[in-house]
Protein backbone atom coordinates (compact mmCIF):
# COMPACT_ATOMS: atom_id res chain seq x y z
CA UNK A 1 19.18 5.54 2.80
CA UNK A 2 19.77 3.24 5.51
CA UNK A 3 20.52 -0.42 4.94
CA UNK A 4 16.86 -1.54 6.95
CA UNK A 5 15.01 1.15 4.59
CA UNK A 6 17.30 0.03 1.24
CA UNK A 7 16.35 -4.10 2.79
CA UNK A 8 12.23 -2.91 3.00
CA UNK A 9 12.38 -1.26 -0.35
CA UNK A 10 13.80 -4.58 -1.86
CA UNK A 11 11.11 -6.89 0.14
CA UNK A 12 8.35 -4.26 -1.04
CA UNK A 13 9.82 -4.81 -4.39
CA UNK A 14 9.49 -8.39 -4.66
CA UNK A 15 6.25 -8.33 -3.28
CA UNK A 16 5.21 -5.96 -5.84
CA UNK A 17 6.57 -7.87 -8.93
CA UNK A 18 4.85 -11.33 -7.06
CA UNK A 19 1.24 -9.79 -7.21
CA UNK A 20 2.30 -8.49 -10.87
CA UNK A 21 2.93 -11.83 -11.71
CA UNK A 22 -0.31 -13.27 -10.15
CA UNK A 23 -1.96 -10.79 -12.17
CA UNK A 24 -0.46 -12.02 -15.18
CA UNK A 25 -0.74 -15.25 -14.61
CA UNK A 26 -4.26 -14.92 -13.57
CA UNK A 27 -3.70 -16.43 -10.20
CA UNK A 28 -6.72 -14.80 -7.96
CA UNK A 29 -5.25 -16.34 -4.57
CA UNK A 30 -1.92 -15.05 -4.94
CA UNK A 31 -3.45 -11.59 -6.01
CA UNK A 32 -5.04 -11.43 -2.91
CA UNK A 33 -2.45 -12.83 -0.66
CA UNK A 34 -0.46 -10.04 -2.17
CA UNK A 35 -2.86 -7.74 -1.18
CA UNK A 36 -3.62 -8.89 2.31
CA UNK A 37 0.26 -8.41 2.75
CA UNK A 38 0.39 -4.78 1.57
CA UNK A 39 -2.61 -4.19 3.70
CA UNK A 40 -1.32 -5.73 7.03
CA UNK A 41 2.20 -3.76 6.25
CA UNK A 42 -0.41 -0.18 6.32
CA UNK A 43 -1.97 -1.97 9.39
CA UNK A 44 1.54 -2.18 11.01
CA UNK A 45 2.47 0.99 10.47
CA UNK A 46 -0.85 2.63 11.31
CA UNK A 47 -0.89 0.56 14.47
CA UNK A 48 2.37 1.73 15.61
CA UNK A 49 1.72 5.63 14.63
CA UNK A 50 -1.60 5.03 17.28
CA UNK A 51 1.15 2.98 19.32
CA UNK A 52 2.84 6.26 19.73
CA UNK A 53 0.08 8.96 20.09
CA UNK A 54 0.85 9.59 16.25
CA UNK A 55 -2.03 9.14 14.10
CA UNK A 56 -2.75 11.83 10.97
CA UNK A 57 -5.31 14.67 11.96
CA UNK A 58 -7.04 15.64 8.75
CA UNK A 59 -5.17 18.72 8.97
CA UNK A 60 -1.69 17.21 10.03
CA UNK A 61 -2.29 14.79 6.92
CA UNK A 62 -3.02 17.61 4.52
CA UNK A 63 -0.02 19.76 5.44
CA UNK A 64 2.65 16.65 5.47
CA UNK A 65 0.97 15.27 2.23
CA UNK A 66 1.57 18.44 0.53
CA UNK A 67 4.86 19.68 1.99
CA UNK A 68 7.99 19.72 0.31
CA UNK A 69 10.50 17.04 1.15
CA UNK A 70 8.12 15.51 4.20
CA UNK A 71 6.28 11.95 4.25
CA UNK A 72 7.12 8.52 4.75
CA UNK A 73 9.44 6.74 2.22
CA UNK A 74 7.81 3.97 3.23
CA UNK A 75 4.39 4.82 2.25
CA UNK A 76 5.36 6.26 -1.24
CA UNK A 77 7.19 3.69 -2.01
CA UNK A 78 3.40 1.40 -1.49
CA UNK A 79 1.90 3.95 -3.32
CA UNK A 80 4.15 3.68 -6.35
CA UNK A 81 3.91 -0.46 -6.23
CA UNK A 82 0.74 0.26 -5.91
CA UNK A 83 -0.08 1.92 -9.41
CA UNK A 84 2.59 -0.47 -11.08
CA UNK A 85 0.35 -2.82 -9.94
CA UNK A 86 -3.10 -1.09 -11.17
CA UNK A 87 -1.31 -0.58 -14.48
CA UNK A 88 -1.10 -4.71 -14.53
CA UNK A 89 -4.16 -4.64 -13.45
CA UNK A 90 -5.63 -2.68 -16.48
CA UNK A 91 -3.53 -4.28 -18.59
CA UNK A 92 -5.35 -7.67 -17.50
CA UNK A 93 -8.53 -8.82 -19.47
CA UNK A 94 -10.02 -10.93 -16.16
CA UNK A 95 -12.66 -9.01 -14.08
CA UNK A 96 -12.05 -10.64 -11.00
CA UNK A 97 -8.30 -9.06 -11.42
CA UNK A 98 -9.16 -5.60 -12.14
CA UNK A 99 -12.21 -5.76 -9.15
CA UNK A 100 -9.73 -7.20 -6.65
CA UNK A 101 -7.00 -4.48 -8.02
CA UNK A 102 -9.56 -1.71 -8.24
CA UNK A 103 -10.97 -2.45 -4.91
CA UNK A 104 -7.70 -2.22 -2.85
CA UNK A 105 -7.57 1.14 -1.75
CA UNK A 106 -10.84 0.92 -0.23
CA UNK A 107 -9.31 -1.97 1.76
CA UNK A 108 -6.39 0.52 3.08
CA UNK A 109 -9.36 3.06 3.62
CA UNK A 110 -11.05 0.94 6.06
CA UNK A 111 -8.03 -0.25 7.65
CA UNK A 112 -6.91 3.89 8.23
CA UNK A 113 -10.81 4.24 9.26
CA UNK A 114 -10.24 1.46 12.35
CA UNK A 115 -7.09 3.57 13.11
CA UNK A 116 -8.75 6.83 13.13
CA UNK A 117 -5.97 8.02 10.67
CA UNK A 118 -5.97 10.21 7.72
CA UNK A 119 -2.70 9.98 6.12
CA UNK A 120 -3.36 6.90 4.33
């Protein structure tokens, strides 16, 4: 791993253990400024797979999701922050947490939707 992708996965990391602890401390705003980040990061990357003629097929998506050594580190490694944080999210007896939690990938949906882009 290089050191930019080993300096991402440590910034992702933090992120991910800041919206944990917004969670548990039951700080909405911070929830959802961790969210908006993790969203504009998908929005980024999105943007610069249209950028460069790039963007998922529902077919291409399908083969790379379920091939063998393929994908983007970058994008699992949002997808598993991502369930560490629905886990706080369950874990969490506040409503407004576990909408804003639940709700999320919907968020990333319509963000893939404006790209025309299945992978996400």
């Amino acid at each position: 791993m290089s050191s930019h992708a080993r300096r991402l996965q440590a910034e992702l990391d933090f992120l991910r253990d800041s919206t944990i602890g917004a969670i548990r401390d039951r700080r909405l705003g911070l929830l959802k400024d961790g969210l908006d980040v993790y969203e504009e990061l998908v929005g980024v990357f999105l943007g610069q797979l249209s950028a460069l003629d790039s963007a998922y097929s529902r077919e291409r998506a399908l083969r790379e999701i379920h091939s063998i050594g393929e994908g983007w580190s970058e994008v699992e490694w949002i997808e598993r922050n991502y369930r560490d944080i629905l886990d706080a999210g369950f874990n969490c007896e506040d409503q407004a947490v576990i909408d804003d939690v639940l709700y999320f990938p919907m968020r990333l949906a319509h963000v893939a939707s404006r790209h025309r882009d299945y992978y996400i």
